[in-house]
Protein backbone atom coordinates (compact mmCIF):
# COMPACT_ATOMS: atom_id res chain seq x y z
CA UNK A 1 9.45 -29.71 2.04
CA UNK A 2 7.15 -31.96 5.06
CA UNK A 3 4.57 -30.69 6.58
CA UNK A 4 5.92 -29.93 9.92
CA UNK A 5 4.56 -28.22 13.41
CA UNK A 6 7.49 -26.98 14.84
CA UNK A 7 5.19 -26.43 18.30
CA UNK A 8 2.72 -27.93 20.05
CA UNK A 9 -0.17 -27.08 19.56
CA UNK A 10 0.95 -25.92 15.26
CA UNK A 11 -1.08 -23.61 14.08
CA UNK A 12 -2.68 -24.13 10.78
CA UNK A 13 -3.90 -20.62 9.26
CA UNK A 14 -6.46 -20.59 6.50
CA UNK A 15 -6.51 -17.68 4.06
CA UNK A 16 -8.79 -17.10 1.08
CA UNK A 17 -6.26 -15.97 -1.25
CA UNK A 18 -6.85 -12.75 -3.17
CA UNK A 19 -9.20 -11.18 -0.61
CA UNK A 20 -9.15 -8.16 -0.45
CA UNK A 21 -6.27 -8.79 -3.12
CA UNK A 22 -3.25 -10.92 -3.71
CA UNK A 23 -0.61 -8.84 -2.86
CA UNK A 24 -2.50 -8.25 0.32
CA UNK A 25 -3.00 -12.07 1.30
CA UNK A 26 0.98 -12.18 0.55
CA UNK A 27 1.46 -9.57 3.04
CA UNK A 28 -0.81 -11.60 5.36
CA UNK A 29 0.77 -14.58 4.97
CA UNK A 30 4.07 -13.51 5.55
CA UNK A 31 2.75 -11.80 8.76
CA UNK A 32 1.32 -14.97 9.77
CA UNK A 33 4.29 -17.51 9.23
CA UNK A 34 6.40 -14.61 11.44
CA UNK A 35 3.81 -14.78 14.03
CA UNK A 36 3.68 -18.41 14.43
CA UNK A 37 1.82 -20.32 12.35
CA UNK A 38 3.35 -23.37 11.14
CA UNK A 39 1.56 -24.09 7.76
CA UNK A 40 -0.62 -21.87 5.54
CA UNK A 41 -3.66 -23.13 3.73
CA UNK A 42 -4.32 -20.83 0.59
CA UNK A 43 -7.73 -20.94 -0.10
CA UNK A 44 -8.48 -21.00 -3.71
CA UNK A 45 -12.27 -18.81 -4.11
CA UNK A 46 -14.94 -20.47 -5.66
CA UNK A 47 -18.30 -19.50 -6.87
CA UNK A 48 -20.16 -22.00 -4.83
CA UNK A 49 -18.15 -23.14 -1.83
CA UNK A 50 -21.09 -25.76 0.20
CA UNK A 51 -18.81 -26.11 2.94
CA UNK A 52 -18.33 -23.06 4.16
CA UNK A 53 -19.92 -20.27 6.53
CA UNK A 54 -20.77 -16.99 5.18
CA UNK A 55 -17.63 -15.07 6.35
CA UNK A 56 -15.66 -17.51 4.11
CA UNK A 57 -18.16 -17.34 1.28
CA UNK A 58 -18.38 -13.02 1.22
CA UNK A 59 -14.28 -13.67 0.90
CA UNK A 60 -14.77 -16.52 -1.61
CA UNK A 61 -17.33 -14.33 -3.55
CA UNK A 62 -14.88 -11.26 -3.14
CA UNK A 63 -12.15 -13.08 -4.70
CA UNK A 64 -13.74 -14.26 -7.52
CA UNK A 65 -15.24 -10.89 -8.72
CA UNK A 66 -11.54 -9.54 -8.33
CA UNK A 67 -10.62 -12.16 -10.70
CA UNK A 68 -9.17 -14.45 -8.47
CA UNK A 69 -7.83 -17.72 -10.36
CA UNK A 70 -5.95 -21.00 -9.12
CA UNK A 71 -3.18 -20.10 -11.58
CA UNK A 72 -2.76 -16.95 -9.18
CA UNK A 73 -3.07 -18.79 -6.29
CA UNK A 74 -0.09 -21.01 -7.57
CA UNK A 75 2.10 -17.49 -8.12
CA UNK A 76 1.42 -16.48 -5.01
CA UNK A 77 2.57 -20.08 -3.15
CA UNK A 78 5.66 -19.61 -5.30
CA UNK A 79 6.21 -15.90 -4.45
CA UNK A 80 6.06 -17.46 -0.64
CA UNK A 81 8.23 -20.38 -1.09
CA UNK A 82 11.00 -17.62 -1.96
CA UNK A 83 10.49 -15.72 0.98
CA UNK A 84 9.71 -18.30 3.55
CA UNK A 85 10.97 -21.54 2.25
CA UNK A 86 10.63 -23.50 5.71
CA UNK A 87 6.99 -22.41 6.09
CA UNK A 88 4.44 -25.68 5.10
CA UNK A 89 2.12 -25.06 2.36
CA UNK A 90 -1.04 -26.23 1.45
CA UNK A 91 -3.56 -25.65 -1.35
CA UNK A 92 -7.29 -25.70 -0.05
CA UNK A 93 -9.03 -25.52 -2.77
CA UNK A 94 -12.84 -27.16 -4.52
CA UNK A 95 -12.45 -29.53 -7.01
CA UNK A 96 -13.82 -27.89 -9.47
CA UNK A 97 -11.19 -25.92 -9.94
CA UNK A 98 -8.51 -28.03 -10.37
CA UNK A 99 -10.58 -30.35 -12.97
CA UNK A 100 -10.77 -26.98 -15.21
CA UNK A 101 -7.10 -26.64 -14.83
CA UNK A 102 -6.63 -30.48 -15.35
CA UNK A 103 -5.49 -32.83 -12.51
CA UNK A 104 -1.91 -33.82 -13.67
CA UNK A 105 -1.17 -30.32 -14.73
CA UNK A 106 -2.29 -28.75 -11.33
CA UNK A 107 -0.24 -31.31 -9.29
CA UNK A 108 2.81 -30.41 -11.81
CA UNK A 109 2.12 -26.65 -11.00
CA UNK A 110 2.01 -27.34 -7.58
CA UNK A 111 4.90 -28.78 -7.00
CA UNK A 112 7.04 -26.54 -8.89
CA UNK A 113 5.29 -23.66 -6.95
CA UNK A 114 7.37 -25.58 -3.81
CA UNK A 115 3.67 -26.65 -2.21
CA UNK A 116 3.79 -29.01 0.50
CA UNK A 117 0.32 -30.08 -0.02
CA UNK A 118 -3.11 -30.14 -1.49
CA UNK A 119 -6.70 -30.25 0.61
CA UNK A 120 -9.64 -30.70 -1.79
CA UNK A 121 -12.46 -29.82 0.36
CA UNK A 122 -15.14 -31.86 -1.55
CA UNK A 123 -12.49 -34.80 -3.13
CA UNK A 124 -13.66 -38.14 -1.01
CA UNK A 125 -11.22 -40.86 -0.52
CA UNK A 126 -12.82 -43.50 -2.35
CA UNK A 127 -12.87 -41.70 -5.34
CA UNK A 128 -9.45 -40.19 -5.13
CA UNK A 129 -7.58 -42.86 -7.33
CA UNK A 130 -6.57 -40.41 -10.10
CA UNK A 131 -5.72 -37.44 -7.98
CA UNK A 132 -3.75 -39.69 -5.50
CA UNK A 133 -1.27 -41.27 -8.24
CA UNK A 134 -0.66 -37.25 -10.10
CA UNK A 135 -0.01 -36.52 -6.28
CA UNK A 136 2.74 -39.09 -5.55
CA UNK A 137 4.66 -38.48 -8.95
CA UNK A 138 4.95 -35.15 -7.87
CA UNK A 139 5.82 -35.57 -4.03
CA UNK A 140 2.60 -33.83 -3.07
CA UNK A 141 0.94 -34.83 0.35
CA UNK A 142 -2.76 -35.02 0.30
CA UNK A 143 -4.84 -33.82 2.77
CA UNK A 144 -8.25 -35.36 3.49
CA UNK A 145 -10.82 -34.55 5.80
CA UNK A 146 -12.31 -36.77 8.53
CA UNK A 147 -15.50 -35.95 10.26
CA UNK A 148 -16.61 -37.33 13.57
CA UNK A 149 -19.75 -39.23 11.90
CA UNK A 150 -17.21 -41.36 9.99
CA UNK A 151 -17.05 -45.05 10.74
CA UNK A 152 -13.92 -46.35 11.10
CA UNK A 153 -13.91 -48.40 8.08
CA UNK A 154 -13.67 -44.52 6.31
CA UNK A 155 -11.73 -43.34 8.84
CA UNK A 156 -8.69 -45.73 8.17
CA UNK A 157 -8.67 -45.32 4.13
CA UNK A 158 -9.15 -41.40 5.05
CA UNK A 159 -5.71 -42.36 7.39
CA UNK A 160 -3.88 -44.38 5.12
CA UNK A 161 -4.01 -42.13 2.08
CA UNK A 162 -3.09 -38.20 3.85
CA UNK A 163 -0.09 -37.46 3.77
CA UNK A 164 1.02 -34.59 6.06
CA UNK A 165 -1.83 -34.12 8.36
CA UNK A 166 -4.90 -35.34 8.78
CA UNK A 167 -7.89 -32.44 8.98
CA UNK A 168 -10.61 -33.51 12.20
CA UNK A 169 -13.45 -32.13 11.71
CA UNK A 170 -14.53 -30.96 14.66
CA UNK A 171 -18.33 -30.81 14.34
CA UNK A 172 -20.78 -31.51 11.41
CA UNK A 173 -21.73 -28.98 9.34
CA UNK A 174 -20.03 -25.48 7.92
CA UNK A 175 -17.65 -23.62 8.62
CA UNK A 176 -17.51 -20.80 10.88
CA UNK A 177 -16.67 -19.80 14.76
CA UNK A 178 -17.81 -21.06 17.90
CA UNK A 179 -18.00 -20.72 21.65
CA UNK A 180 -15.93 -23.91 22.89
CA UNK A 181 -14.40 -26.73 21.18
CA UNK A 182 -16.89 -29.49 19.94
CA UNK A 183 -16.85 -32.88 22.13
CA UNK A 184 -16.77 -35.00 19.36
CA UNK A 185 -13.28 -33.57 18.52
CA UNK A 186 -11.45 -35.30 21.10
CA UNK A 187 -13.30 -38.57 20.35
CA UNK A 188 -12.48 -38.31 16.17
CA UNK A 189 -9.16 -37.81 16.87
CA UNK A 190 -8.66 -40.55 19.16
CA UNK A 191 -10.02 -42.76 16.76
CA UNK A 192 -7.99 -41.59 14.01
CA UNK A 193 -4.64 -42.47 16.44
CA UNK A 194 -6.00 -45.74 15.84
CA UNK A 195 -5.14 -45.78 12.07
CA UNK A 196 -2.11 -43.01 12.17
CA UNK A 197 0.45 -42.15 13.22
CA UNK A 198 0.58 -38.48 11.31
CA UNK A 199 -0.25 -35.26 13.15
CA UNK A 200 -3.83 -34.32 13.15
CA UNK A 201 -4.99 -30.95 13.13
CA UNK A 202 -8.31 -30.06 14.24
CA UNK A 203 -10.17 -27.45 12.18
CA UNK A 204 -14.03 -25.73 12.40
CA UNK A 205 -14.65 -23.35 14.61
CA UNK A 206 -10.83 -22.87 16.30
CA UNK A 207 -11.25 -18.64 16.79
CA UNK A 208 -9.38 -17.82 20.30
CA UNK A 209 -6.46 -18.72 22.46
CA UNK A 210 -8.84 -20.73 25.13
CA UNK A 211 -9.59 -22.94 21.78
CA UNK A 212 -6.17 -23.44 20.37
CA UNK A 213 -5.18 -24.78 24.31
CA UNK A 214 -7.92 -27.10 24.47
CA UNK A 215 -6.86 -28.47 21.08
CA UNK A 216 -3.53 -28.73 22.26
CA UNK A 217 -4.62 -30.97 24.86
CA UNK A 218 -5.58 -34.39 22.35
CA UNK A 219 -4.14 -33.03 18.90
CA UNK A 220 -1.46 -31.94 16.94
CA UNK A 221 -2.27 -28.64 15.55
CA UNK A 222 -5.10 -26.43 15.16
CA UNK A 223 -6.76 -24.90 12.25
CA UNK A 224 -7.75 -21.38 12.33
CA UNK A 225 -10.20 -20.01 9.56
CA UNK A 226 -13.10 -18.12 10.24
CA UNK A 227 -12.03 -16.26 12.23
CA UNK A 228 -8.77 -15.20 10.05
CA UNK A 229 -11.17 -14.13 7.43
CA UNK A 230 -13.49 -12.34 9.23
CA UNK A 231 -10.49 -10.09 10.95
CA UNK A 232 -9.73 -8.80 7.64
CA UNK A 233 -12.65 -8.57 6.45
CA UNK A 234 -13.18 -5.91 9.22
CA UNK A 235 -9.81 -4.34 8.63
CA UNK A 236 -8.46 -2.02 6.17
CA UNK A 237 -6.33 -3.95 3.53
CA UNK A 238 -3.37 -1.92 4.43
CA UNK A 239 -4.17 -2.62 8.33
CA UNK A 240 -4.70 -6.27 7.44
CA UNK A 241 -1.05 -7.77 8.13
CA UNK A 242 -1.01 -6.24 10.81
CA UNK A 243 -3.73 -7.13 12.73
CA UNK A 244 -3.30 -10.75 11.69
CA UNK A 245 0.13 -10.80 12.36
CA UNK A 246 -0.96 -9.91 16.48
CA UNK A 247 -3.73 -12.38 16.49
CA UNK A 248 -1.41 -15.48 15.76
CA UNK A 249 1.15 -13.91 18.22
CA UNK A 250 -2.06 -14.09 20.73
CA UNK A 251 -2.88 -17.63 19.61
CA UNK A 252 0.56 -18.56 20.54
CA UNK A 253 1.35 -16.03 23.86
C-alpha cells in the first residue's frame, strides 16, 4: 500500500495504541479511518517519550503499565489491515523499542503486518543508514521529521530519504495543542517544496477545524495528536469511538 491523502487537506490521526486498551484503540481507529482520516499513526508507548506533551505521556505511561508492547502494536496494524486495507499506516514509535525487538526483524514484522510506514520520533537522518536499507528490502516508507530550525543542507537529506510524507514540524519544542497555527509552518514547508516533491503533513499542535483549514492552505495533510489523546482520555473507553469518530467528521465538515 502508498501512503495516500485521498483529500485535501488528509488528515493524519495519531493514536497511542493500547490506551485505555487495544481493543479500544482498534475501535478508535476504525472510527477514525470511517470519519475521514486518511492515515493512522499507531503510537507505540514508551517509558520515556522526550518529545512529547503530558497528555501524550499520561497515555504513553498508561499503556505501558497495561502492558503495552510493539509486538501488540504490530497485531493490532494487522488486525486493521484486514478490516480497512485502503487505510495508510504508519508506526510512530521511539527507537528504543525497535532496537530491543531488533531492526531487521521489526521492519520484517512490519511489513507483513501490511504497514505503510515507520516514523521513529528520535531516529535522525544522518544516522539512519541501517534502518533505511531493512526499510527498502521490505517496501517500508520512512518517515522523518523536519523542524523549522533545520538548515537546508538537513532539510534536503531529511527530503531525499522519507518516503510517504514528510512530518513539518510546526514549532520547536513538544508536543501538545495550541491556539493558531505556528508561522514558521508555512515557511518549513515551503522550503521543504524545494527538495520534494512528496506530500507534507504538518503536525504539533493541529487540535480544531480553524487549524486543519489553515494547514490546508500551504500543505498536504495535517497531523492531529494531542488533541486525539486527550478526547479519550476524557471519555469513557466504551464512549471513546464514538466521540472520536465525530471529531474527525468535524475536522473534515
Amino acid at each position: 500500500m502508498a501512503i495516500e491523502f485521498r483529500k485535501k487537506p488528509g488528515i493524519v490521526a495519531y493514536l497511542t495504541a493500547g490506551d485505555p486498551d487495544l481493543a479500544t484503540t482498534r475501535d478508535i481507529a476504525l472510527a477514525a479511518i470511517d470519519n475521514g482520516a486518511d492515515v493512522i499513526e499507531l503510537g507505540v508507548p514508551f517509558s520515556d517519550p522526550l518529545a512529547d506533551g503530558p497528555v501524550i505521556e499520561r497515555a504513553s505511561q498508561r499503556a505501558v503499565a497495561r502492558g503495552t508492547t510493539l509486538a501488540q502494536v504490530l497485531g493490532l496494524a494487522a488486525e486493521l489491515r484486514k478490516v480497512r486495507p485502503s487505510a495508510g499506516l504508519v508506526i510512530f514509535s521511539y527507537l528504543n523499542p525497535v532496537v530491543r525487538m531488533g531492526m531487521k526483524t521489526f521492519c520484517a514484522r512490519a511489513a507483513e503486518a501490511g504497514v505503510d510506514g515507520v516514523l521513529l520520533t528520535d531516529m535522525i537522518v544522518e544516522e539512519a543508514g541501517e534502518y533505511l536499507e531493512a526499510m527498502r528490502e521490505n517496501k517500508l516508507a520512512p518517515v522523518f521529521l523536519a523542524a523549522p530550525t533545520s538548515p537546508d543542507t538537513r532539510l534536503k537529506a531529511i527530503a531525499g530519504a522519507s518516503q510517504g510524507f514528510v512530518y513539518a514540524i510546526s514549532r520547536v519544542g513538544i508536543t501538545g495543542t495550541q491556539q493558531k497555527v505556528a508561522s514558521d509552518a508555512s515557511e518549513l514547508v515551503a522550503r521543504l517544496r524545494r527538495f520534494t516533491t512528496l506530500p507534507i503533513a504538518v503536525g504539533f499542535g493541529i487540535s480544531n477545524a480553524e487549524h486543519v483549514k489553515a494547514v490546508g492552505e500551504f500543505a498536504d495533510a495535517a497531523v492531529i495528536g494531542s488533541a486525539l489523546v486527550g478526547l479519550i482520555e476524557k471519555t469513557p473507553p466504551q464512549d471513546a469511538a464514538g466521540a472520536v469518530g465525530r471529531f474527525i467528521a468535524g475536522l473534515r465538515a
